[in-house]
Protein backbone atom coordinates (compact mmCIF):
# COMPACT_ATOMS: atom_id res chain seq x y z
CA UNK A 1 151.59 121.69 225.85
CA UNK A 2 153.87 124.44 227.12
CA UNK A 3 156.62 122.26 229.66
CA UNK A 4 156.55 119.20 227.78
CA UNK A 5 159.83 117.61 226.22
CA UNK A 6 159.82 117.53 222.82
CA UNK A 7 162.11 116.29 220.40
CA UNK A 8 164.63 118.24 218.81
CA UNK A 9 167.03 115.82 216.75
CA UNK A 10 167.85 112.88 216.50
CA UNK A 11 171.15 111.63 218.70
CA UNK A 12 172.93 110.73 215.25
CA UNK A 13 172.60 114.82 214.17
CA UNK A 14 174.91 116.07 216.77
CA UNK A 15 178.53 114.59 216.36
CA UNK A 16 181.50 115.34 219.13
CA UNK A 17 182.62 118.99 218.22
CA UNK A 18 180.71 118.74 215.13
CA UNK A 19 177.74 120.82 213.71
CA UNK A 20 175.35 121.61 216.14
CA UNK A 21 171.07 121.45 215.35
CA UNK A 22 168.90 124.61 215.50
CA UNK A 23 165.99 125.44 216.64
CA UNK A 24 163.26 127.73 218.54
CA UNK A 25 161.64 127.65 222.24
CA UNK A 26 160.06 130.01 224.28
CA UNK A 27 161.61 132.21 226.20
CA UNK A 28 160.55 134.84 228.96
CA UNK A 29 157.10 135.19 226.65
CA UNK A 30 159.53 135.21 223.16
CA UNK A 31 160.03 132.72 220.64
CA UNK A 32 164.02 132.82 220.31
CA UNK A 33 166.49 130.46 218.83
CA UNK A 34 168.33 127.88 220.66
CA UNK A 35 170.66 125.09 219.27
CA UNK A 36 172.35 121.70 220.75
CA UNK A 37 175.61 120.64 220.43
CA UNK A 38 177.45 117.29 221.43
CA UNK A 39 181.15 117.92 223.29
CA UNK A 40 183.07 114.55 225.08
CA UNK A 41 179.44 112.17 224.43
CA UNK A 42 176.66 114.83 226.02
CA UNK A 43 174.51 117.04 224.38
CA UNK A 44 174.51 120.44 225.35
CA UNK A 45 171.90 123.34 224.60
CA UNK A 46 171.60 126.88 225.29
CA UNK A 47 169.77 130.27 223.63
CA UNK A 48 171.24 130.97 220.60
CA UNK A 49 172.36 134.73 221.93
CA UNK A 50 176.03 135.80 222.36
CA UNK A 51 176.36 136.98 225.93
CA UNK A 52 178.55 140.07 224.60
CA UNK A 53 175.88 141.41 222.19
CA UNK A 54 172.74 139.55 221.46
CA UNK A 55 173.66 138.23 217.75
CA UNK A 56 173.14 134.67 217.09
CA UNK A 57 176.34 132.57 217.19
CA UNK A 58 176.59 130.58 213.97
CA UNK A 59 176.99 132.64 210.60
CA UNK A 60 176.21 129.84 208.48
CA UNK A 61 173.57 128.03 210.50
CA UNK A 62 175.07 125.32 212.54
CA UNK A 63 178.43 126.35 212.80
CA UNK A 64 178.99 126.95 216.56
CA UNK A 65 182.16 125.41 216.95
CA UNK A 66 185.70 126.42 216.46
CA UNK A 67 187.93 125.09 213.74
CA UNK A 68 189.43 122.69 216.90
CA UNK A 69 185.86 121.51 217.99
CA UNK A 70 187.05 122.51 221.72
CA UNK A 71 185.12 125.98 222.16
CA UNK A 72 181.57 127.22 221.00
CA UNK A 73 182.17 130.62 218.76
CA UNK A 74 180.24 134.12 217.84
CA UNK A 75 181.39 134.20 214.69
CA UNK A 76 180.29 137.81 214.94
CA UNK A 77 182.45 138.93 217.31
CA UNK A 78 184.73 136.35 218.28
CA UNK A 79 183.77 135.42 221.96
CA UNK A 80 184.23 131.78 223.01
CA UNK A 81 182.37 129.76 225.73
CA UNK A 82 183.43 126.58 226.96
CA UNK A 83 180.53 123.88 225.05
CA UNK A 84 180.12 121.92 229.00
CA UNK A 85 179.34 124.80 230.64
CA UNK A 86 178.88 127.92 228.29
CA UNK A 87 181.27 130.39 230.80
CA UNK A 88 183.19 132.64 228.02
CA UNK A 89 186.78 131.59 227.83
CA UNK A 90 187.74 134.36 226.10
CA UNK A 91 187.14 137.24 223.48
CA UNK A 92 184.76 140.31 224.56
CA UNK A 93 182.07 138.59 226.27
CA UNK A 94 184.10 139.35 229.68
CA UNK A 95 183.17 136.22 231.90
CA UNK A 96 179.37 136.20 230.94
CA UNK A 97 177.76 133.05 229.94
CA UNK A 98 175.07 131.29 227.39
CA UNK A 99 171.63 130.98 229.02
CA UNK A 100 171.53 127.18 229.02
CA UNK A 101 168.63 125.30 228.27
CA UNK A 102 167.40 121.79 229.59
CA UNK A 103 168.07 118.86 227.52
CA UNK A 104 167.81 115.04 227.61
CA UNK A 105 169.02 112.31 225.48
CA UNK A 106 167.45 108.88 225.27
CA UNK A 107 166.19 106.47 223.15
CA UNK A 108 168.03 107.92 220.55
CA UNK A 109 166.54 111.07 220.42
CA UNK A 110 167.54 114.64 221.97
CA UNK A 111 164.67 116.29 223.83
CA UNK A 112 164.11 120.12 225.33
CA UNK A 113 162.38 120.32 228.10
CA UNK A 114 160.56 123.95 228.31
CA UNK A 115 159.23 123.79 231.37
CA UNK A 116 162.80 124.05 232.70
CA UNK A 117 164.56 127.31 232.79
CA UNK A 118 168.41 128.15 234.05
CA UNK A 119 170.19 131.02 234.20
């Protein structure tokens, strides 16, 4: 049912500036990627769509972080977002942002709820 949280990982997949978890959700009538991330204990998501050109961020899948696990990374291009917020703190993406996408964690489990849209 279209609005419904649904379970995307488990809380243990996403570690502090570690790799983040993939996956898809609809978006204006599209299915498009989307990942989660954990930075300083929350879970973060947003569409998986550099806001300087629309390439996916991770070359090798789940690698959205930096080498310092402080900033989120196109690896195509080099733009950085901040993981809390996803404003660009740098590179070519020129003070755009990630789309961000509504998630919840409880019960050991990260959830997306589609129904909610940002951006």
């Amino acid at each position: 049912m279209a609005g419904s949280p649904r379970v995307i990982c488990a809380s243990g997949d996403l570690k502090d500036g570690g790799e983040g978890v993939r996956f898809e959700t609809d978006w204006e009538g599209e299915r498009v990627p989307g990942f989660a991330v954990r930075f300083q204990g929350r879970v973060y998501a947003y569409l998986n769509r550099c806001a300087h050109v629309g390439v996916e961020l991770d070359w090798t899948p789940g690698a959205f972080f930096d080498d310092s696990g402080l900033y989120l990374l196109c690896s195509t291009h080099g733009a950085v977002y901040e993981p809390e917020t996803g404003r660009c703190a740098g590179g070519p993406c020129r003070g755009a942002s990630l789309i961000p996408l509504s998630v919840a964690e409880h019960d050991g489990r990260v959830f997306l709820d589609e129904g909610v849209k940002h951006g």
